[in-house]
Each structure stands twice: as structure tokens, then as C-alpha cells.
Protein backbone atom coordinates (compact mmCIF):
# COMPACT_ATOMS: atom_id res chain seq x y z
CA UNK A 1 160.15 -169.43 212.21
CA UNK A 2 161.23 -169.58 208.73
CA UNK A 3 163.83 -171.43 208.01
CA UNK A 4 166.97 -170.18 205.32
CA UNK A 5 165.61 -169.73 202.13
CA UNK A 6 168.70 -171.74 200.32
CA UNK A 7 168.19 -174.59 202.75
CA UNK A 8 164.51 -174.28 202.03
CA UNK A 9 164.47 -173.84 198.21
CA UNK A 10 167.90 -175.73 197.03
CA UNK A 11 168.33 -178.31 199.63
CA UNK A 12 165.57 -179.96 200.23
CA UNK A 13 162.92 -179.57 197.04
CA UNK A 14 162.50 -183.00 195.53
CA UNK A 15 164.96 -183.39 192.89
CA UNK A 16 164.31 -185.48 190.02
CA UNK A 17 166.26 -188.85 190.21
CA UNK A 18 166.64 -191.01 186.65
CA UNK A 19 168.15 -194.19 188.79
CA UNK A 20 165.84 -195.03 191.53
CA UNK A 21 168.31 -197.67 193.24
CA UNK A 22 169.26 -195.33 195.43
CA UNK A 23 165.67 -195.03 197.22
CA UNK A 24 165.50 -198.21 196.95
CA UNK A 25 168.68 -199.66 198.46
CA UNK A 26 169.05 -197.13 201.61
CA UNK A 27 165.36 -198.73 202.11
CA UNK A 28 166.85 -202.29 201.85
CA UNK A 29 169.47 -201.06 204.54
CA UNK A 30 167.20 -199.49 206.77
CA UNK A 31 165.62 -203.31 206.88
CA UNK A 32 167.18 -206.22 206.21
CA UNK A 33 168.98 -206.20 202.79
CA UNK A 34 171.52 -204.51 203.77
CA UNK A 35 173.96 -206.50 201.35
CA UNK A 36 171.41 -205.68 198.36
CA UNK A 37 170.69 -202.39 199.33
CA UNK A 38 174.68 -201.66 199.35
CA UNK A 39 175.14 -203.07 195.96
CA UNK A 40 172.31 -201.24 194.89
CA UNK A 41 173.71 -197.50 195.68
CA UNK A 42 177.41 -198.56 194.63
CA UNK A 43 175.87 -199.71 191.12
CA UNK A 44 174.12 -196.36 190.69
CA UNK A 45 177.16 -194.51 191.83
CA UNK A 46 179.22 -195.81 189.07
CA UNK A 47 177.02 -195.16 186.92
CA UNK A 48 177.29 -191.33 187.74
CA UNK A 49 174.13 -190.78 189.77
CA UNK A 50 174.78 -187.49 191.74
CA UNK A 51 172.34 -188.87 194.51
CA UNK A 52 174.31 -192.34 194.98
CA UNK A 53 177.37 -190.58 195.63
CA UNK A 54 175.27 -188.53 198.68
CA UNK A 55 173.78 -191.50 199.95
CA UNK A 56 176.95 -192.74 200.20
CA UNK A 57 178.24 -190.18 202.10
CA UNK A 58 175.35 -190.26 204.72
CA UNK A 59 176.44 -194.45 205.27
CA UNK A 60 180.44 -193.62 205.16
CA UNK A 61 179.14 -190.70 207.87
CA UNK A 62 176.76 -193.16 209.98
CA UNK A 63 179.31 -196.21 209.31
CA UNK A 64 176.30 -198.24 207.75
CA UNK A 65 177.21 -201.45 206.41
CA UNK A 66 180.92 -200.56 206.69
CA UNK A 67 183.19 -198.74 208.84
CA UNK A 68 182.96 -195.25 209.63
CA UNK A 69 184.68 -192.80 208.34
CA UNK A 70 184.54 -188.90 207.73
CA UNK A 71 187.14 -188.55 205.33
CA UNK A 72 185.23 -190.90 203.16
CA UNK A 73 181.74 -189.20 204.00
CA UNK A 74 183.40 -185.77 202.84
CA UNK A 75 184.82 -186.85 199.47
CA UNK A 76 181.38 -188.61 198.26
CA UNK A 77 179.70 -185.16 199.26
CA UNK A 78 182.31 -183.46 196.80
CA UNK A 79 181.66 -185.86 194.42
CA UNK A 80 177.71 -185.68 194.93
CA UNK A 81 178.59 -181.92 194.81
CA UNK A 82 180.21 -181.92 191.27
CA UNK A 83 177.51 -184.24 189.53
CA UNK A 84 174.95 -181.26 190.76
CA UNK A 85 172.96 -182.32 193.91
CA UNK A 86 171.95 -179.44 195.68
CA UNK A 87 171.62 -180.92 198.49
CA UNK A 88 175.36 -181.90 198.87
CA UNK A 89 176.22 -178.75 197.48
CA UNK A 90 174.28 -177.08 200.49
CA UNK A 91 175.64 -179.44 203.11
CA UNK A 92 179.51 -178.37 201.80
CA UNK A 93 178.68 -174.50 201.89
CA UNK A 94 177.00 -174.67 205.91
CA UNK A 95 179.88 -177.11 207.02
CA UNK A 96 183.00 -175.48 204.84
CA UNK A 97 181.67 -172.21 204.13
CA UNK A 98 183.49 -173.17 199.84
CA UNK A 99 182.45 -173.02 196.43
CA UNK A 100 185.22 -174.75 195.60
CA UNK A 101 183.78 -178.15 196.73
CA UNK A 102 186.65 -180.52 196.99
CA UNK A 103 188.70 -177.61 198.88
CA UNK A 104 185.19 -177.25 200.96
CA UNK A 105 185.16 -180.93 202.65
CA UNK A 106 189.01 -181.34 202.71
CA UNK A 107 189.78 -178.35 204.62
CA UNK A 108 187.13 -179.02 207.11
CA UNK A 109 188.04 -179.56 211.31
CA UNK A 110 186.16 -182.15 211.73
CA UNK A 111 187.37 -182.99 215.82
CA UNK A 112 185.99 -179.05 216.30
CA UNK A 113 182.64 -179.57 214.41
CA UNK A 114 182.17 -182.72 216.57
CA UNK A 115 183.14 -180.90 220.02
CA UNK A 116 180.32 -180.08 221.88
CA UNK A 117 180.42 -176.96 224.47
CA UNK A 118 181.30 -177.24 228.02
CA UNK A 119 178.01 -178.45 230.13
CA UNK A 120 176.29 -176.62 232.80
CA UNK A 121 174.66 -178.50 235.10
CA UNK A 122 171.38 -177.54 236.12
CA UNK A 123 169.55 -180.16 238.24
CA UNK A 124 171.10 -183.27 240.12
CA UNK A 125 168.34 -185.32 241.31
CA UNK A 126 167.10 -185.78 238.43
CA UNK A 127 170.84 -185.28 236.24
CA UNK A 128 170.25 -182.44 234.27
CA UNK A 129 172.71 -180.67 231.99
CA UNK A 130 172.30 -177.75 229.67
CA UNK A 131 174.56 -177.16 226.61
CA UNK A 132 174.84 -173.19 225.43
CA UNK A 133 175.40 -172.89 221.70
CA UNK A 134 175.27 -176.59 221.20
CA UNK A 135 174.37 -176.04 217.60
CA UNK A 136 174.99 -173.30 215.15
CA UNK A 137 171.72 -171.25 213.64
CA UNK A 138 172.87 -172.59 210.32
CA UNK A 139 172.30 -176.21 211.73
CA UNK A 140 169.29 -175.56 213.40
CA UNK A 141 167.88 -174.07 209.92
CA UNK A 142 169.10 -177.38 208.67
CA UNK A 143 167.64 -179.57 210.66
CA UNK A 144 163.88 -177.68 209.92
CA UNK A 145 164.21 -178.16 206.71
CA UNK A 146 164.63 -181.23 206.28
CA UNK A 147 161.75 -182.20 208.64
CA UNK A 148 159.23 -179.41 207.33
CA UNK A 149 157.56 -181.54 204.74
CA UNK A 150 157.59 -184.86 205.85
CA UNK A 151 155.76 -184.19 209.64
CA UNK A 152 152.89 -186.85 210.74
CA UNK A 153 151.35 -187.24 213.67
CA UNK A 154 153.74 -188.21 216.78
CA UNK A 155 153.12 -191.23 218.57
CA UNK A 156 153.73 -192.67 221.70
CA UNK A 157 155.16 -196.42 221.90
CA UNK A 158 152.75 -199.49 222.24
CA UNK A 159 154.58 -201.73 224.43
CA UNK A 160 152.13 -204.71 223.84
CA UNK A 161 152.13 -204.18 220.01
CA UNK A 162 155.56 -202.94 219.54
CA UNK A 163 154.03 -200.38 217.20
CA UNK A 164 153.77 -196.37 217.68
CA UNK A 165 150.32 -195.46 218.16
CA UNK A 166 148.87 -191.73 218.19
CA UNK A 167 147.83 -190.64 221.82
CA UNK A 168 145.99 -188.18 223.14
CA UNK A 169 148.73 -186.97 225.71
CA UNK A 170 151.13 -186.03 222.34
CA UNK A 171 149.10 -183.84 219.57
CA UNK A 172 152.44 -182.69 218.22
CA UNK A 173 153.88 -183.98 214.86
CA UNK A 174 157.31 -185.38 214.24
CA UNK A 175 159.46 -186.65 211.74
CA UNK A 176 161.91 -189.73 212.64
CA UNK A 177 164.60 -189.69 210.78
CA UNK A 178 165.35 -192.71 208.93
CA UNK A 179 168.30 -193.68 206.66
CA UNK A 180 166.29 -192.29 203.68
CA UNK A 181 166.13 -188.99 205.83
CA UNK A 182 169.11 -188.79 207.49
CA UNK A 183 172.50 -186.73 205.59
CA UNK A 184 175.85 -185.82 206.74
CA UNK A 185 175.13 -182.48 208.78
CA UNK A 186 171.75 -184.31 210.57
CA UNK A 187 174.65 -187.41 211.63
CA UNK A 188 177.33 -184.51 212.50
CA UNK A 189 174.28 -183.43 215.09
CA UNK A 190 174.00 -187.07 216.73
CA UNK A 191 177.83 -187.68 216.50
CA UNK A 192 178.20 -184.66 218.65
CA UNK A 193 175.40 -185.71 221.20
CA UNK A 194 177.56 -188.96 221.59
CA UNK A 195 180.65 -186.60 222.31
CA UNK A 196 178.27 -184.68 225.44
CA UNK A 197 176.51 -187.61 226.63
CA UNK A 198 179.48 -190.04 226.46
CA UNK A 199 177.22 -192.45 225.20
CA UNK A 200 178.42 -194.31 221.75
CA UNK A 201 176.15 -193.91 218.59
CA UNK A 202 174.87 -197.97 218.54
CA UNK A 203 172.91 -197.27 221.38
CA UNK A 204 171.01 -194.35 220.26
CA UNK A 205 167.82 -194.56 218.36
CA UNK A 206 166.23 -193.05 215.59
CA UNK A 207 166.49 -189.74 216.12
CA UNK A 208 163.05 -187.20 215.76
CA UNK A 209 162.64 -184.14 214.81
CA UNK A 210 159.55 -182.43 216.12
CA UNK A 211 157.11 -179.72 215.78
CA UNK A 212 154.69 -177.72 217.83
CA UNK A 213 151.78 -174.82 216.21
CA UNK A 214 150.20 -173.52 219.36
CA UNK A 215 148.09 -175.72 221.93
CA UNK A 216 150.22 -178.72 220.76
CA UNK A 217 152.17 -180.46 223.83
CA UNK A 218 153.71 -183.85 225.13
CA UNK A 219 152.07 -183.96 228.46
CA UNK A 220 154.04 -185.38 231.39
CA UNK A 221 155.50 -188.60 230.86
CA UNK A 222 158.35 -190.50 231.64
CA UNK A 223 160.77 -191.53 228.97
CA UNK A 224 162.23 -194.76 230.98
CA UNK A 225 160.16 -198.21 230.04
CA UNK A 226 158.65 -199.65 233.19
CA UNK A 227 160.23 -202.97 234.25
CA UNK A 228 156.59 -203.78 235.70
CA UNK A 229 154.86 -202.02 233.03
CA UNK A 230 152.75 -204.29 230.53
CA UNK A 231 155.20 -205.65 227.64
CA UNK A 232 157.99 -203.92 228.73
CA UNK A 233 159.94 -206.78 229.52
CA UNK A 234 160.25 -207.79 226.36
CA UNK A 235 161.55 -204.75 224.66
CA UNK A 236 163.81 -204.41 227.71
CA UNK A 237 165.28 -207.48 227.12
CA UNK A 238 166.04 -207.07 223.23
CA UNK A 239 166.93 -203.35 223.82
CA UNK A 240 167.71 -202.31 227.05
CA UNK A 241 166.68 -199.51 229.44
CA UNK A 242 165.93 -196.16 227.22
CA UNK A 243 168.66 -194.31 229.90
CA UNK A 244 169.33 -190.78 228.57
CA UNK A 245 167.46 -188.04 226.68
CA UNK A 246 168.68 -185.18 224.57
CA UNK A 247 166.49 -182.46 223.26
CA UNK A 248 168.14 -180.09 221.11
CA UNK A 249 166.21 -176.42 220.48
CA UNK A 250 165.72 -175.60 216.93
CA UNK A 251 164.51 -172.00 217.03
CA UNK A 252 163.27 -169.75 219.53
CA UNK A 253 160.84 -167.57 218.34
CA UNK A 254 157.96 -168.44 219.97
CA UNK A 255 155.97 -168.25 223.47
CA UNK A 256 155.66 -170.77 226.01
CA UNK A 257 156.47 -173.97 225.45
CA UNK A 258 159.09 -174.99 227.93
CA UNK A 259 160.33 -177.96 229.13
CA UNK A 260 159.14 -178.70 232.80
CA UNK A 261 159.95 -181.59 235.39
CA UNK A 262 157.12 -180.98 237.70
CA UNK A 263 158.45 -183.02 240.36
CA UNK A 264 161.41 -181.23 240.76
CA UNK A 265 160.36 -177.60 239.82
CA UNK A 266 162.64 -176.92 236.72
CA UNK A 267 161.68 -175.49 233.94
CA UNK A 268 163.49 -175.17 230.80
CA UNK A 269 163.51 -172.93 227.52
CA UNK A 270 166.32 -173.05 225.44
CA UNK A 271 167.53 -170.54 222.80
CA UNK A 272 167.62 -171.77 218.86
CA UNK A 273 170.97 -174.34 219.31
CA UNK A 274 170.86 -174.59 222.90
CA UNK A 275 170.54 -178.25 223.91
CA UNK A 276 168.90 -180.27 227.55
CA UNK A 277 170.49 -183.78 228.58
CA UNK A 278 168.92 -185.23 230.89
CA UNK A 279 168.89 -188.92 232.88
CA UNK A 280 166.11 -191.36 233.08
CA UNK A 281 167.64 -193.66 235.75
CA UNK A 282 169.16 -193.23 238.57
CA UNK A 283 172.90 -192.94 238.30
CA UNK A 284 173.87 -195.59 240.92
CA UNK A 285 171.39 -198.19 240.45
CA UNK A 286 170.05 -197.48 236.85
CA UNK A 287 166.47 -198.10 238.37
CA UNK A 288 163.98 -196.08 236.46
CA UNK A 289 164.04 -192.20 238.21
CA UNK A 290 160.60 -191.52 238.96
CA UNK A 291 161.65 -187.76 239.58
CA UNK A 292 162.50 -187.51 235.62
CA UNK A 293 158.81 -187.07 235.16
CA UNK A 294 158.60 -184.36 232.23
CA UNK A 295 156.65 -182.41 229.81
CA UNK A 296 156.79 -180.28 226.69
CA UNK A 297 154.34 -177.24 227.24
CA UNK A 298 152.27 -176.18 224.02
CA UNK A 299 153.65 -172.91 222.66
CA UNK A 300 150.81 -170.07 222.96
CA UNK A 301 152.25 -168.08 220.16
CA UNK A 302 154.53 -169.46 217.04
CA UNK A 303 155.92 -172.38 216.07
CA UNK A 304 158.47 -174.75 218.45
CA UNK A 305 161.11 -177.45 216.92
CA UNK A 306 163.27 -179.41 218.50
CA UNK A 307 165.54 -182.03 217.63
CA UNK A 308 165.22 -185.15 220.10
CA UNK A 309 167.39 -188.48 220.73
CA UNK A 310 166.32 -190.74 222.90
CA UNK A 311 169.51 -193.29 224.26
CA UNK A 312 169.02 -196.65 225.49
CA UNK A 313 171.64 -198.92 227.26
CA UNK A 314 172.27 -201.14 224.77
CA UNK A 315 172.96 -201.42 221.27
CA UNK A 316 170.15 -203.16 219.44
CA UNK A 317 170.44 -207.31 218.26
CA UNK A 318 170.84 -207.74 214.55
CA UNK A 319 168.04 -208.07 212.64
């Protein structure tokens, strides 16, 4: 699928940037300089950067380094929008539909753009839900875009390293979104996946967005870490049981490539903004569920994205 040409062309072509503090601070915060890497943005802000003034809308969005706040979020994308970043400019028009861009983020409903739809459940043993229209074709387009260009190879976790490492069960690529990829409408996504899982944003990780040409696949795996499993205990200990996983469908024009739980005989194949929750534990005991054994199938003709967020049980230590 091709995504919208304006999120395409005007949203997400590099854009030349004079001050390169920006770059350089949300790195800091995505570390741990978060102090320095705050400064950093606010200095190039007022000195009229356009792309300060967006970065600080993604943290006021994410509550990085300060509390959140939408309100705040919205008014440094107007501002972003009036020094001449595109990209704000684009984020304004899907949310508020405005040219106008101070009337575009202060008129916004921001409790309705957080609501997700009612949930259908679909399996119990394992807990599956499926949300219809979970995410508007706008936001889907969105969400490809800003992943297009910067896909690698995905990798599966090393639990003795600690390190991702490329295995032959995933051949797909993926982009996780870090602070230096992540905006408002990508956070608006993940704020409303807190609102259907009930799960609060601290204990979600970095989100991914992924991609699949035909023949690519996840084979079956379980997303649940394996008390007995080799250097598991240690990452369960820092940051808990991984307890909850939400795949949100990008586009749907392609064949194949479901979503199957083999154990239970569900299969899965959602329709562009459609969205699967499922649980990795077992609701009473939160032992792992061996029955949430899953796969992604490889597409046999066209592309597949999906937007995935993986939810522990914890919210990480600080760094």
C-alpha cells in the first residue's frame, strides 16, 4: 500500500535543521541526560527553531521529563506549525482537520480522540479481544510513513546479552520507535491502547512498527519471558513479566498474512485500523499462558504493516 502522498512528501522528508540541539537533546533524553537534553531543546526553542517547538510537543504529549499534558503538546504543535515545520503542520490538519493552526489544536476533543471502540471478545483461553475501527485510515497512513524509511532488520531479544539479535524465525523488518521517532499522533496511538487495555503508559515499551514484503513472517513464538528460561530472571526482575500484547493493522491490502494461535485454532486478519489485544499470562495466576503461542503468517501477495506494543507488568527502574 501506498501511503498519503502529503504524509509521504510533506511530513516526513528530511527537513533541513540550522540548530542541531534538538537531535541532540531528545537523544540525551532517550538515555541518560535527560536534564541536558531538556535544556538543550528549550534553548533552541527560544531561539525560534520550528523543530524545538515539535519536539516539545512530542515530550509535553509523552510527559517526558515533566508532566503530561495535551493542552501543552497542542500549543507547541501550533507554534511548530507557524515557524513552518511540515511535519506539525501535517499532524494539526489529520488531528483538527484546520488551516488555521492555533484554531486547529484548540478546538480539538481530545477525551474522543483518546476513546477507543467498544471490544469484542474473540477467544477466552487465551484472552483475546478485537477492536473494529480502532484507528482512522488517516492514522494508519501516518503511522507508515513515518516508519517507511527508517526499517532494519527485526530482532528477537537475547536474554543472556540483553541485546536484540536477528533470528531466523523473524525475517521481517521493523522500526522501534524511539523519542527521536516518536510525534504527537504516533503517542495519541499508544495513549489510546492504554485507554483499551487498561494498562497505564509507564509500563509499555517501545513501541514497533513493522513490515512484511511477501514470504516474510514471525514464526510461532511466545511473547511472555520464561521464568525458567536462560537469563530471564534477570530482566524479570528489573522489568517484570511482558503481560499484554497489542497489534494494531496498518493497511489491508494484501494476501495472507494473518495472525494465528495454533494452539487454540484462531486466526486473525484485521482490516487497515482494526486492532488484536491479546494476554500472555494467565488472568488468575499471571503464570506465563502457554496457549498464547502465536504467529504472524508471511503475506503471499503485497505488503503487511502493523503497529505493535508489547506491555509488561511493571514500569521500568530509572536509569
Amino acid at each position: 500500500m501506498a501511503p498519503d502522498s502529503r504524509f509521504e512528501a510533506a511530513s516526513f522528508a528530511p527537513e533541513r535543521r540550522a540548530d542541531q540541539r534538538v537531535e541532540h537533546g531528545l537523544r540525551l533524553l532517550g538515555g541518560s541526560g535527560g536534564g541536558e537534553g531538556a535544556a538543550l531543546i528549550e534553548a533552541a526553542f527560544a531561539s525560534g527553531d520550528a523543530e524545538a517547538a515539535m519536539a516539545l510537543a512530542t515530550l509535553e504529549a509523552m510527559g517526558a521529563g515533566r508532566p503530561q499534558s495535551w493542552t501543552r503538546a497542542l500549543d507547541y504543535l501550533a507554534i511548530a506549525a507557524e515557524r513552518g515545520s511540515p511535519r506539525a503542520r501535517a499532524q494539526l490538519a489529520l488531528l483538527g482537520r484546520s488551516q488555521d493552526w492555533r484554531e486547529a489544536g484548540a478546538g480539538l476533543d481530545i477525551p474522543a480522540l483518546l476513546a477507543p471502540p467498544a471490544r469484542r471478545p474473540a477467544c477466552e483461553q487465551p484472552r483475546i479481544r478485537v477492536f473494529e475501527g480502532f484507528a482512522t485510515p488517516d492514522e494508519c497512513d501516518w503511522a507508515i510513513s513515518a516508519a517507511r524509511d527508517k526499517l532494519a532488520p527485526a530482532l528477537v531479544w537475547d536474554p543472556v546479552t540483553g541485546e536484540g539479535q536477528q533470528d531466523p524465525n523473524r525475517s521481517n523488518r521493523a522500526l522501534e520507535l524511539g523519542l527521536t521517532d516518536m510525534d504527537v499522533v504516533l503517542h495519541l496511538l499508544r495513549a489510546r491502547i492504554s485507554a483499551a487495555s487498561n494498562l497505564p503508559l509507564p509500563v509499555f515499551e517501545t513501541a514497533q512498527i513493522m513490515h512484511y514484503r511477501p514470504g516474510e513472517e514471525f514464526r510461532a513464538h511466545y511473547d511472555f519471558l520464561d521464568p525458567a528460561g536462560r537469563g530471564h530472571d534477570r530482566q524479570l526482575a528489573r522489568f517484570g513479566q511482558r503481560i499484554a500484547t497489542f497489534v494494531l493493522y496498518l493497511n489491508d491490502d494484501y494476501e495472507g498474512g494473518e495472525t494465528v494461535f495454533p494452539k487454540v485454532g484462531f486466526r486473525y486478519r484485521g482490516r487497515r485500523g482494526d486492532a488484536l489485544l491479546f494476554a500472555n499470562v494467565d488472568a488468575a495466576t499471571r503464570a506465563p499462558d502457554p496457549l498464547s503461542l502465536h504467529a504472524g503468517l508471511p503475506p503471499t501477495r503485497g505488503e503487511k504493516w502493523v503497529f505493535s506494543q508489547w506491555i509488561r507488568d511493571r514500569s521500568p527502574p530509572p536509569a
